[in-house]
PDB file of N, CA and C in Angstrom:
ATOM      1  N   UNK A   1       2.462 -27.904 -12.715  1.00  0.00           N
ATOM      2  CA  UNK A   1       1.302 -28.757 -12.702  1.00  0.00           C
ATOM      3  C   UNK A   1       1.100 -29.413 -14.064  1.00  0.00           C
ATOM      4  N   UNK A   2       1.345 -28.812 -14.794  1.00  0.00           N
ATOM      5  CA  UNK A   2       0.906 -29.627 -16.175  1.00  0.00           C
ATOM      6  C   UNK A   2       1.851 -30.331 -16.798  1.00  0.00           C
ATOM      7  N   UNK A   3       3.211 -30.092 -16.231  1.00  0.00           N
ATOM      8  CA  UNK A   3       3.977 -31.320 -16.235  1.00  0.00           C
ATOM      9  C   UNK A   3       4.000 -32.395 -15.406  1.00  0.00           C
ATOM     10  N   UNK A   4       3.169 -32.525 -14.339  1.00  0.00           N
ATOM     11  CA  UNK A   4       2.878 -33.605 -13.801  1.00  0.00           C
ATOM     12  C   UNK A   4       1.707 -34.006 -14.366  1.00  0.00           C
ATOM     13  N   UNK A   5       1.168 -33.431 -14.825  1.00  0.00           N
ATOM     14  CA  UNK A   5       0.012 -33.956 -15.475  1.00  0.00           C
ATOM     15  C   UNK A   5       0.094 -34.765 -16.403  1.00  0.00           C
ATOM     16  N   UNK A   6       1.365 -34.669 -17.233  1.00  0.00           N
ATOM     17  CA  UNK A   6       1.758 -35.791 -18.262  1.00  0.00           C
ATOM     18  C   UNK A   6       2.634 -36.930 -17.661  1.00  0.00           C
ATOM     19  N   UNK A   7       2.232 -37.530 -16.178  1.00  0.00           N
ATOM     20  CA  UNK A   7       2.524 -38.427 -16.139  1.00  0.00           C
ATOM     21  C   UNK A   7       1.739 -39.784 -15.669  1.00  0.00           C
ATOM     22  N   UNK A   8      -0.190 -38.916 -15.656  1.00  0.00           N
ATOM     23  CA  UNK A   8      -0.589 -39.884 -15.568  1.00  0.00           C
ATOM     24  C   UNK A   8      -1.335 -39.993 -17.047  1.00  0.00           C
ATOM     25  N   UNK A   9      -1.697 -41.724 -16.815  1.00  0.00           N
ATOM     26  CA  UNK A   9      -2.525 -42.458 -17.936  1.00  0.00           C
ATOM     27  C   UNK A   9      -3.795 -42.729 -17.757  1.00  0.00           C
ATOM     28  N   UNK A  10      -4.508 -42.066 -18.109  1.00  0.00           N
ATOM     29  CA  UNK A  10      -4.244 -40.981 -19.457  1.00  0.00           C
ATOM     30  C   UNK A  10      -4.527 -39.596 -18.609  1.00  0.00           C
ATOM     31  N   UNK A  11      -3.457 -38.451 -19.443  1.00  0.00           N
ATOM     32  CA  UNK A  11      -2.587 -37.303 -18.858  1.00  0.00           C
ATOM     33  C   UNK A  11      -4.218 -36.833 -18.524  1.00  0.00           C
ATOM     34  N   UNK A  12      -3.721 -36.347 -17.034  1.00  0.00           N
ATOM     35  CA  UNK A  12      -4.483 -35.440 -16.013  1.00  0.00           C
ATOM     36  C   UNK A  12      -4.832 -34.297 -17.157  1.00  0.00           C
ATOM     37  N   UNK A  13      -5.903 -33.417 -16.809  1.00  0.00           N
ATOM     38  CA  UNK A  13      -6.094 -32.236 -16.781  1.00  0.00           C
ATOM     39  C   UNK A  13      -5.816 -31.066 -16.094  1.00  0.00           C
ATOM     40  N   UNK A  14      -4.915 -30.090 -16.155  1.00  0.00           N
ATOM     41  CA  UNK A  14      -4.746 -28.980 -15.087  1.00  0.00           C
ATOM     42  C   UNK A  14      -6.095 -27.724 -15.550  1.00  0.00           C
ATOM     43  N   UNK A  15      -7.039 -27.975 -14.038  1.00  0.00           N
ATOM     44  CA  UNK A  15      -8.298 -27.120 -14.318  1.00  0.00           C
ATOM     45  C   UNK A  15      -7.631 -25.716 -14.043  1.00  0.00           C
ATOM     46  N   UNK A  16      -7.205 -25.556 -12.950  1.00  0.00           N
ATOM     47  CA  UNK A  16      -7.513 -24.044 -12.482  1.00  0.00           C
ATOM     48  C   UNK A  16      -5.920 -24.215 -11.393  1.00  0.00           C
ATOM     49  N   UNK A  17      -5.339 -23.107 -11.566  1.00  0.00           N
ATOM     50  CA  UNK A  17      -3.851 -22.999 -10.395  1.00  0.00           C
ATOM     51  C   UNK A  17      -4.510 -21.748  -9.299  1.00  0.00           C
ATOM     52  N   UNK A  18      -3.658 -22.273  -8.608  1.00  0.00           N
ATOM     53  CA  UNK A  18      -4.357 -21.428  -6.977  1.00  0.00           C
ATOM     54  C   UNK A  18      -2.751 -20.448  -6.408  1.00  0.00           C
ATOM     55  N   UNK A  19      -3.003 -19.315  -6.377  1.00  0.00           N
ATOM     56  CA  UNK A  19      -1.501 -18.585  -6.315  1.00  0.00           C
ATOM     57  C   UNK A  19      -2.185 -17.826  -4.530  1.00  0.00           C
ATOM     58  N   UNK A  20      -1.515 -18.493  -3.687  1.00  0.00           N
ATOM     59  CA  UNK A  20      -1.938 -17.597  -2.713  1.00  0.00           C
ATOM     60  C   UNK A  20      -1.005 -16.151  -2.548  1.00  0.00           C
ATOM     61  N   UNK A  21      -1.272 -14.929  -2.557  1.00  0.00           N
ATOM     62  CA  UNK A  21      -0.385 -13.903  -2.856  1.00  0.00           C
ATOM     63  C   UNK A  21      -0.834 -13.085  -1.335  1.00  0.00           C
ATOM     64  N   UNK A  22      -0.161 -13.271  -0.093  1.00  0.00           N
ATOM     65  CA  UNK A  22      -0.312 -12.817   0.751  1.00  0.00           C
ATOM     66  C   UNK A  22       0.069 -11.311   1.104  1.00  0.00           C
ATOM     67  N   UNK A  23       0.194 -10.777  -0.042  1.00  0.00           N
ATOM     68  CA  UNK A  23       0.827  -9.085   0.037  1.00  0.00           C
ATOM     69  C   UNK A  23      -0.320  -8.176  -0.344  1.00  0.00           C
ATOM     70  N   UNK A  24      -1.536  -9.225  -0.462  1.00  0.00           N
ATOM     71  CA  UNK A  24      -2.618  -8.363  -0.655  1.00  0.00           C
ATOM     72  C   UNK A  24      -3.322  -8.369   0.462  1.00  0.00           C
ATOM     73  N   UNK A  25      -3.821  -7.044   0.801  1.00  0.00           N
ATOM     74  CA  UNK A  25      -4.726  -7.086   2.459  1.00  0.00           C
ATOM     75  C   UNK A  25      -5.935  -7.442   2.798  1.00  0.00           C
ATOM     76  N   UNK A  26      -5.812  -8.240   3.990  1.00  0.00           N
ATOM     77  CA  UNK A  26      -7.331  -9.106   3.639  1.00  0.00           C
ATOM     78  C   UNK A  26      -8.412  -8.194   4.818  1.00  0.00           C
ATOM     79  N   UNK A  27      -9.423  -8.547   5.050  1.00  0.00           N
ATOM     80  CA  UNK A  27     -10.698  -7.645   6.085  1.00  0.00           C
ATOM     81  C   UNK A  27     -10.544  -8.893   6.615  1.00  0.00           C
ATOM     82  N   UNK A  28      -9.740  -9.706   7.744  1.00  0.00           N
ATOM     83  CA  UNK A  28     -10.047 -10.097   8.710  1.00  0.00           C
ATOM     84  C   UNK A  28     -10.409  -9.522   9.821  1.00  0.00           C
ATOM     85  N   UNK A  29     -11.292  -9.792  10.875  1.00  0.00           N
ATOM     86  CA  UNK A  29     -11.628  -9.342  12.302  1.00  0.00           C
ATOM     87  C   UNK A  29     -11.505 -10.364  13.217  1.00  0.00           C
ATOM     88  N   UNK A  30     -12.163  -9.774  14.805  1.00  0.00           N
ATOM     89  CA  UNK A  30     -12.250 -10.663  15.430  1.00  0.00           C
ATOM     90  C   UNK A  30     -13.555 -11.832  15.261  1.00  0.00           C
ATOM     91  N   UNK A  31     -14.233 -11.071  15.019  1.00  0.00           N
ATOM     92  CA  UNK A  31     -15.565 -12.312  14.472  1.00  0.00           C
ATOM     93  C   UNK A  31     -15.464 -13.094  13.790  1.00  0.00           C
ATOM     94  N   UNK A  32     -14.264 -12.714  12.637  1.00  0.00           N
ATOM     95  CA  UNK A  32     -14.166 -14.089  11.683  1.00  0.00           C
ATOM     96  C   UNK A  32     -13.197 -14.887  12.695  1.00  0.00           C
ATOM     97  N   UNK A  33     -12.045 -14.349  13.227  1.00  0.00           N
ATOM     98  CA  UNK A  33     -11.347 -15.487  14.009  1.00  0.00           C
ATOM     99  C   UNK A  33     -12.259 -16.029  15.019  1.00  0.00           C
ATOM    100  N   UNK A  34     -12.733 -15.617  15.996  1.00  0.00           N
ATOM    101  CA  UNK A  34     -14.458 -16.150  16.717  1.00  0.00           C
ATOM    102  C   UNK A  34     -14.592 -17.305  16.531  1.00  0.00           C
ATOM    103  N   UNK A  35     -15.575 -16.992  15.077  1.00  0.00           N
ATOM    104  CA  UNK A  35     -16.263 -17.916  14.492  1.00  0.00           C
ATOM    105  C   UNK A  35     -15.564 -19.087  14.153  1.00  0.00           C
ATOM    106  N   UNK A  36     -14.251 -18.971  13.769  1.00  0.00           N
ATOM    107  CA  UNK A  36     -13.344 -20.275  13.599  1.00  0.00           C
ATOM    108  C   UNK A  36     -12.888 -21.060  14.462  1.00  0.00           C
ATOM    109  N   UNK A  37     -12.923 -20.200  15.522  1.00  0.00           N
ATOM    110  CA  UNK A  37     -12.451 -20.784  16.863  1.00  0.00           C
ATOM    111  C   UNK A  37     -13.392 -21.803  17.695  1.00  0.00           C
ATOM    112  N   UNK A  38     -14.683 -20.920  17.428  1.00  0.00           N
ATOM    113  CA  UNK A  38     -15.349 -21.930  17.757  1.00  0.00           C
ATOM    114  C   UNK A  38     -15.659 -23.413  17.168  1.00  0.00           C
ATOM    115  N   UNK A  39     -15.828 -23.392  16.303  1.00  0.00           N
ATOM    116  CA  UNK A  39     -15.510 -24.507  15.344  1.00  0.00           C
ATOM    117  C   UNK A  39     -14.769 -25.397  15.550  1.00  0.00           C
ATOM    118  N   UNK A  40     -13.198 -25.292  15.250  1.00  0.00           N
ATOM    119  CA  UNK A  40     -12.157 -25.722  15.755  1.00  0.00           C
ATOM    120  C   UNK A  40     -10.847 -24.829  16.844  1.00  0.00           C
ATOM    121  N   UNK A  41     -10.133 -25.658  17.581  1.00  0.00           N
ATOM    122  CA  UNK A  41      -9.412 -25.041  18.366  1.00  0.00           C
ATOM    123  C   UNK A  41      -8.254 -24.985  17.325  1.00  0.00           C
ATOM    124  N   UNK A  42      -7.338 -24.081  16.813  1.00  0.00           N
ATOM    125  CA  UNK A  42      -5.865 -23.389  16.474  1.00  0.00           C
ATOM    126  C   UNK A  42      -5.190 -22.646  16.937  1.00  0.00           C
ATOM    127  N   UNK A  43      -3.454 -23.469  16.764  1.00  0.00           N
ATOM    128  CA  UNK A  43      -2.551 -22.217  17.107  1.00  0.00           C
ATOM    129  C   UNK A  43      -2.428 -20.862  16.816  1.00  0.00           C
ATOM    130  N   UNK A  44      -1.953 -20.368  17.005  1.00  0.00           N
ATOM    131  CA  UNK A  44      -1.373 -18.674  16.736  1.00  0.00           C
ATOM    132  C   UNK A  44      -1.434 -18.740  14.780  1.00  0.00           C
ATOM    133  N   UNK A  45      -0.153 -19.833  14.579  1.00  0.00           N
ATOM    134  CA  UNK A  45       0.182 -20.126  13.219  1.00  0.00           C
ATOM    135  C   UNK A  45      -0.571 -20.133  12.627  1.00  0.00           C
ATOM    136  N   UNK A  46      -1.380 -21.472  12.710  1.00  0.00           N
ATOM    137  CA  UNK A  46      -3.256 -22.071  12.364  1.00  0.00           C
ATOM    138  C   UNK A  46      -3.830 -20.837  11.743  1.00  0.00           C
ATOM    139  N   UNK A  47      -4.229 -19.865  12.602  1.00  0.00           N
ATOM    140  CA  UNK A  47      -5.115 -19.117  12.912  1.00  0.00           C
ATOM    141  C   UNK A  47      -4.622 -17.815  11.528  1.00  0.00           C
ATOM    142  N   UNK A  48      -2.806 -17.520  11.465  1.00  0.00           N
ATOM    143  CA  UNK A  48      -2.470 -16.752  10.957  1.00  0.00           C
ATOM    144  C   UNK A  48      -2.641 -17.499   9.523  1.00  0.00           C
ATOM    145  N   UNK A  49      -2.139 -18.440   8.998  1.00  0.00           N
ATOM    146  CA  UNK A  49      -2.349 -19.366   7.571  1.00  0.00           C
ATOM    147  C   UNK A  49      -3.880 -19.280   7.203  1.00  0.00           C
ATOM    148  N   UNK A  50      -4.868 -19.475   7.986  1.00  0.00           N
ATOM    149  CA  UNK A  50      -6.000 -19.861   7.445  1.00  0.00           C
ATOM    150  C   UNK A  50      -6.423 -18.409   7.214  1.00  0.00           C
ATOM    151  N   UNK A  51      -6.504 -17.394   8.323  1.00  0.00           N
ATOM    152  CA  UNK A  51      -6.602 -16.133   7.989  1.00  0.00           C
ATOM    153  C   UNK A  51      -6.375 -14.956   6.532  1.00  0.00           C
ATOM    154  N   UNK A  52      -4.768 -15.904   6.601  1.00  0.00           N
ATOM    155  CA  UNK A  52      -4.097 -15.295   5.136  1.00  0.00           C
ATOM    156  C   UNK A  52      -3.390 -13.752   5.701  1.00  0.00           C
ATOM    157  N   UNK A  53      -3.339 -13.843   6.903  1.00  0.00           N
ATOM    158  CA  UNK A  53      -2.732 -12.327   7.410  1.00  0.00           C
ATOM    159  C   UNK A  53      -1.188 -12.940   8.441  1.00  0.00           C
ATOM    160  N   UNK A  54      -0.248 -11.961   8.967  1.00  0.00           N
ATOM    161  CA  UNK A  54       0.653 -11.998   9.614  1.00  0.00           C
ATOM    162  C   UNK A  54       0.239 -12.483  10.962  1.00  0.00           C
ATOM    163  N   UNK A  55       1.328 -13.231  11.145  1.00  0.00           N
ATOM    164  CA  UNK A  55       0.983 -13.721  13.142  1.00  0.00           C
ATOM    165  C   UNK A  55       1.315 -12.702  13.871  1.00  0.00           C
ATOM    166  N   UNK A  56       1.452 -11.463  13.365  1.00  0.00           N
ATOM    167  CA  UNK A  56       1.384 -10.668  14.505  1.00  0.00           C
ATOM    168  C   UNK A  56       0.278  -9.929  14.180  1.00  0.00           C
ATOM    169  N   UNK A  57      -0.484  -9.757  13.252  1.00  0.00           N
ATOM    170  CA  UNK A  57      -2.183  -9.113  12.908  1.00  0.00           C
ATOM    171  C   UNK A  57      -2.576 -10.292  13.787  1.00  0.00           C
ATOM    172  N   UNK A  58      -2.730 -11.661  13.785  1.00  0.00           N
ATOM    173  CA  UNK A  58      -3.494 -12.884  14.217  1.00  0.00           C
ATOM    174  C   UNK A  58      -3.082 -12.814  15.926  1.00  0.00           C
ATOM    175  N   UNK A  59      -1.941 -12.049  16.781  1.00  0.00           N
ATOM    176  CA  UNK A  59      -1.558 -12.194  17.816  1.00  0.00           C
ATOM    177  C   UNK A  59      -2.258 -10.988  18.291  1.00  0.00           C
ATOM    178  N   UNK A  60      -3.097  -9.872  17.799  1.00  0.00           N
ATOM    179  CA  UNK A  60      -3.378  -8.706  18.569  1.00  0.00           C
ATOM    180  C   UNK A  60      -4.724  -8.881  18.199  1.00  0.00           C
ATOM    181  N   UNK A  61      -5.315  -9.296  17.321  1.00  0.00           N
ATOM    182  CA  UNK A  61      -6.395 -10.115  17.083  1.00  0.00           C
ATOM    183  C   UNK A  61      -7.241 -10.980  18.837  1.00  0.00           C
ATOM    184  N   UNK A  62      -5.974 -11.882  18.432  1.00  0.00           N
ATOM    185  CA  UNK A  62      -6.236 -12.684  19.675  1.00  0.00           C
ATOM    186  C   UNK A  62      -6.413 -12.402  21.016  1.00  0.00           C
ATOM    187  N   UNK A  63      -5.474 -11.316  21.468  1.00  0.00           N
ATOM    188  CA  UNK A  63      -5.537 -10.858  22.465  1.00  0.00           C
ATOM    189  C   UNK A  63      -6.123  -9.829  23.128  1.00  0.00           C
ATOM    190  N   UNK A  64      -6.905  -9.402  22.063  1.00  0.00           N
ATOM    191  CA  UNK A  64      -8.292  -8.506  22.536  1.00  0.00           C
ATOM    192  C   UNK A  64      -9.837  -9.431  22.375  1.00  0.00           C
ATOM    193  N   UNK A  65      -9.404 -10.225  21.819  1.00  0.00           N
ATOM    194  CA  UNK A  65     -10.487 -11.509  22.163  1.00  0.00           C
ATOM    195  C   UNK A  65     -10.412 -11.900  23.893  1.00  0.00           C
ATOM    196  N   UNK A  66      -9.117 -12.226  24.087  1.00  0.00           N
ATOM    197  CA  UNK A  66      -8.871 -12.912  25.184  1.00  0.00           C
ATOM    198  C   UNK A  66      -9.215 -12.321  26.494  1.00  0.00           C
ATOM    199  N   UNK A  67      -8.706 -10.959  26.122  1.00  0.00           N
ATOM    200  CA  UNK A  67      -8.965  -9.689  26.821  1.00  0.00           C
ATOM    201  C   UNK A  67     -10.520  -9.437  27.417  1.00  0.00           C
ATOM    202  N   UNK A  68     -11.210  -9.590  26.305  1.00  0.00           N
ATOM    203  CA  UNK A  68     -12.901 -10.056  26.376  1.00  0.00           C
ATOM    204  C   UNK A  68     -13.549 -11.258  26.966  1.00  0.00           C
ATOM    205  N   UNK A  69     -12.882 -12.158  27.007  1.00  0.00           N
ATOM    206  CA  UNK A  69     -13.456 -13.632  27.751  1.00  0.00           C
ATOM    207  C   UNK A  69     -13.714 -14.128  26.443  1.00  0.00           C
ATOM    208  N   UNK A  70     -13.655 -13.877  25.273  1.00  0.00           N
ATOM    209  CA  UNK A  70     -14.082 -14.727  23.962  1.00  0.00           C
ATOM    210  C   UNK A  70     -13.384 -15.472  23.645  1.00  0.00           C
ATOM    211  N   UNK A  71     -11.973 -15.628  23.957  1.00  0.00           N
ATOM    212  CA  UNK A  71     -11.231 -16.986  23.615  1.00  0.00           C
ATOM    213  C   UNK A  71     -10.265 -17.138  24.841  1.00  0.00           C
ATOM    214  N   UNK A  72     -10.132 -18.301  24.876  1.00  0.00           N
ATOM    215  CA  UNK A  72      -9.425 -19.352  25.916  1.00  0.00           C
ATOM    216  C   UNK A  72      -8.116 -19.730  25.232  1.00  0.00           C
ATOM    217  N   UNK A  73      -7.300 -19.807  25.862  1.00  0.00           N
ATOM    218  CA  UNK A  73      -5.816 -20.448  25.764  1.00  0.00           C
ATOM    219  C   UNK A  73      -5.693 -21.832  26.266  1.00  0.00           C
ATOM    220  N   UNK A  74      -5.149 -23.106  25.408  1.00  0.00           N
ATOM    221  CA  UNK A  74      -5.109 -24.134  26.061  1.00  0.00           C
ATOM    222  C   UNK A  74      -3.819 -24.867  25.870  1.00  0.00           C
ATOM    223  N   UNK A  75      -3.188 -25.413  26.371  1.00  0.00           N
ATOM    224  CA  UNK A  75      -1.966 -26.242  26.810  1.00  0.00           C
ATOM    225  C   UNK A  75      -2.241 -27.068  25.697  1.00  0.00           C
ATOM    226  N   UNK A  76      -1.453 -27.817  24.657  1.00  0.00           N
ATOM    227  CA  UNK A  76      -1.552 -29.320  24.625  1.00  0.00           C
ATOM    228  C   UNK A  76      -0.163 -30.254  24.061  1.00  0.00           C
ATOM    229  N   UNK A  77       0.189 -30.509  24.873  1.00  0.00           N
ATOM    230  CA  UNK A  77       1.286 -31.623  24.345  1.00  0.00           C
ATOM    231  C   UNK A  77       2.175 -30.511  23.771  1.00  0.00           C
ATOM    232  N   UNK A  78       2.514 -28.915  24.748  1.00  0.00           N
ATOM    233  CA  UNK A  78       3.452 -27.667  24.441  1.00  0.00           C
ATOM    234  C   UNK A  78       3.288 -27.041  23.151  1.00  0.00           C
ATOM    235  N   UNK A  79       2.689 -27.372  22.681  1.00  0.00           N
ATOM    236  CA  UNK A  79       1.421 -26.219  21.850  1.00  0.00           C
ATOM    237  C   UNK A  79       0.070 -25.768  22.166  1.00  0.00           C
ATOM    238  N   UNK A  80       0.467 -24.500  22.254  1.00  0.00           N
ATOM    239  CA  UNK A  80      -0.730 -23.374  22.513  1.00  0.00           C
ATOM    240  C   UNK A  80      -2.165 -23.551  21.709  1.00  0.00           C
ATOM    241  N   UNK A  81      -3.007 -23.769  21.903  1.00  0.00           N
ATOM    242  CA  UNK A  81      -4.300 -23.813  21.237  1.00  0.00           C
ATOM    243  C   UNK A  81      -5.519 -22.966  21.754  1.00  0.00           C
ATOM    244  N   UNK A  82      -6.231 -21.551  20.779  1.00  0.00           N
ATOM    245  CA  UNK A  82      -7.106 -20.832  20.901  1.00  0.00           C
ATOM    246  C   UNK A  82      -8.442 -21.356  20.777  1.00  0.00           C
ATOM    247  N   UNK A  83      -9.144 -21.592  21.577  1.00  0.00           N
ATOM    248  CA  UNK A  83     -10.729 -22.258  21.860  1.00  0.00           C
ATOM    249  C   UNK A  83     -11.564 -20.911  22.022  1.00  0.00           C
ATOM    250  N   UNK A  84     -12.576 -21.203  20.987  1.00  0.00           N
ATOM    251  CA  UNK A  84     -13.521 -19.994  20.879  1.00  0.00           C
ATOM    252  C   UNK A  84     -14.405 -20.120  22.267  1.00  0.00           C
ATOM    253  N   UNK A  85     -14.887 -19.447  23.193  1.00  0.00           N
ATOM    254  CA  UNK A  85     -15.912 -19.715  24.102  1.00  0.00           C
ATOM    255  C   UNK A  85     -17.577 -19.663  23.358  1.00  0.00           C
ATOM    256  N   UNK A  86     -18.176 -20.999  23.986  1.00  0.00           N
ATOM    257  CA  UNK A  86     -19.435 -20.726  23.446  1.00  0.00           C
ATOM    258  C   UNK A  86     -20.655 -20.144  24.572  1.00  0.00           C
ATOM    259  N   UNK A  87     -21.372 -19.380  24.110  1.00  0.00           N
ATOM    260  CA  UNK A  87     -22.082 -18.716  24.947  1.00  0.00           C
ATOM    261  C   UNK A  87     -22.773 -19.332  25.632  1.00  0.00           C
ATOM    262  N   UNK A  88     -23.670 -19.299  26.262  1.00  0.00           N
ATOM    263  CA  UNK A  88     -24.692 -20.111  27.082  1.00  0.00           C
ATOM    264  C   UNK A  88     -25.829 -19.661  27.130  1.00  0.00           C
ATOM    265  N   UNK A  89     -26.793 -20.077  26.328  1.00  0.00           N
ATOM    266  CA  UNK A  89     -28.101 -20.466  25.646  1.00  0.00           C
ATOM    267  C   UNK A  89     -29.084 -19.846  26.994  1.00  0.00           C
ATOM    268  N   UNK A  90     -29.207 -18.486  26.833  1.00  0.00           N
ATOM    269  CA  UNK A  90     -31.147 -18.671  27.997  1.00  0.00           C
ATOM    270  C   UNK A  90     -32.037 -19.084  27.236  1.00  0.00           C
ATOM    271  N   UNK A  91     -32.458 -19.867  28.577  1.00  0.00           N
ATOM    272  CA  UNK A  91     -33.718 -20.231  28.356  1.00  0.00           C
ATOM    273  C   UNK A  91     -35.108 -19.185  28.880  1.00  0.00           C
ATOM    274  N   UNK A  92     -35.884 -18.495  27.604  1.00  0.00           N
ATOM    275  CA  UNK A  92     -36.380 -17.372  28.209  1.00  0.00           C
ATOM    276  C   UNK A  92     -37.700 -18.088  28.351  1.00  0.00           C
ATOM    277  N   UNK A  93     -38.111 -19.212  28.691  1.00  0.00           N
ATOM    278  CA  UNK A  93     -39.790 -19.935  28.858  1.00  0.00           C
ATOM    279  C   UNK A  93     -39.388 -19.832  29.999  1.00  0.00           C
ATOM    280  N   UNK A  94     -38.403 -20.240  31.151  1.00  0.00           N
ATOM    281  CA  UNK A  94     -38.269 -20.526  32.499  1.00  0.00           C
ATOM    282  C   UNK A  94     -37.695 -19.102  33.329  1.00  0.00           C
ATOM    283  N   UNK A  95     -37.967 -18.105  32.507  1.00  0.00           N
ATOM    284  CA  UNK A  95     -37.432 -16.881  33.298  1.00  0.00           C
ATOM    285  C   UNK A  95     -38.943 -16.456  34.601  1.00  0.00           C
TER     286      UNK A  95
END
């Protein structure tokens, strides 16, 4: 980085380097994948990168979600995509 930095005018600053070191163990769950899912839909991969854990922690993850009705599997253009399910809102004035 800070040799690219001397190639702009006038030379960049290198603030801060980012070392992702994936051999350290992270506290993912299913709630944090959940919560992402709902958000946006991701692959297996997706899901394992953003996580920062193995696609096979992110594949048993998934499949006790799925197992639950909490995430959906979807087709698209032959990639797999995990869709968080969103709950459905009572309305407790009309009970």
């Amino acid at each position: 980085m800070n040799e690219l930095s001397k190639q702009f005018d006038p030379p960049a600053e290198v603030l801060s380097e980012f070392s992702m070191n994936t051999s350290e163990s992270t506290d993912v769950n299913e709630a944090d994948i959940l919560a992402m899912l709902k958000r946006r839909p991701c692959t297996m991969e997706q899901i394992a990168q953003a996580s920062g854990i193995h696609r096979n922690e992110a594949s048993k993850h998934i499949g006790k979600l799925m197992r639950t009705n909490q995430v959906n599997a979807q087709d698209k253009d032959g990639d797999v995509y995990y869709v968080g399910c969103v709950e459905k809102e009572v309305d407790h004035a009309n009970l």
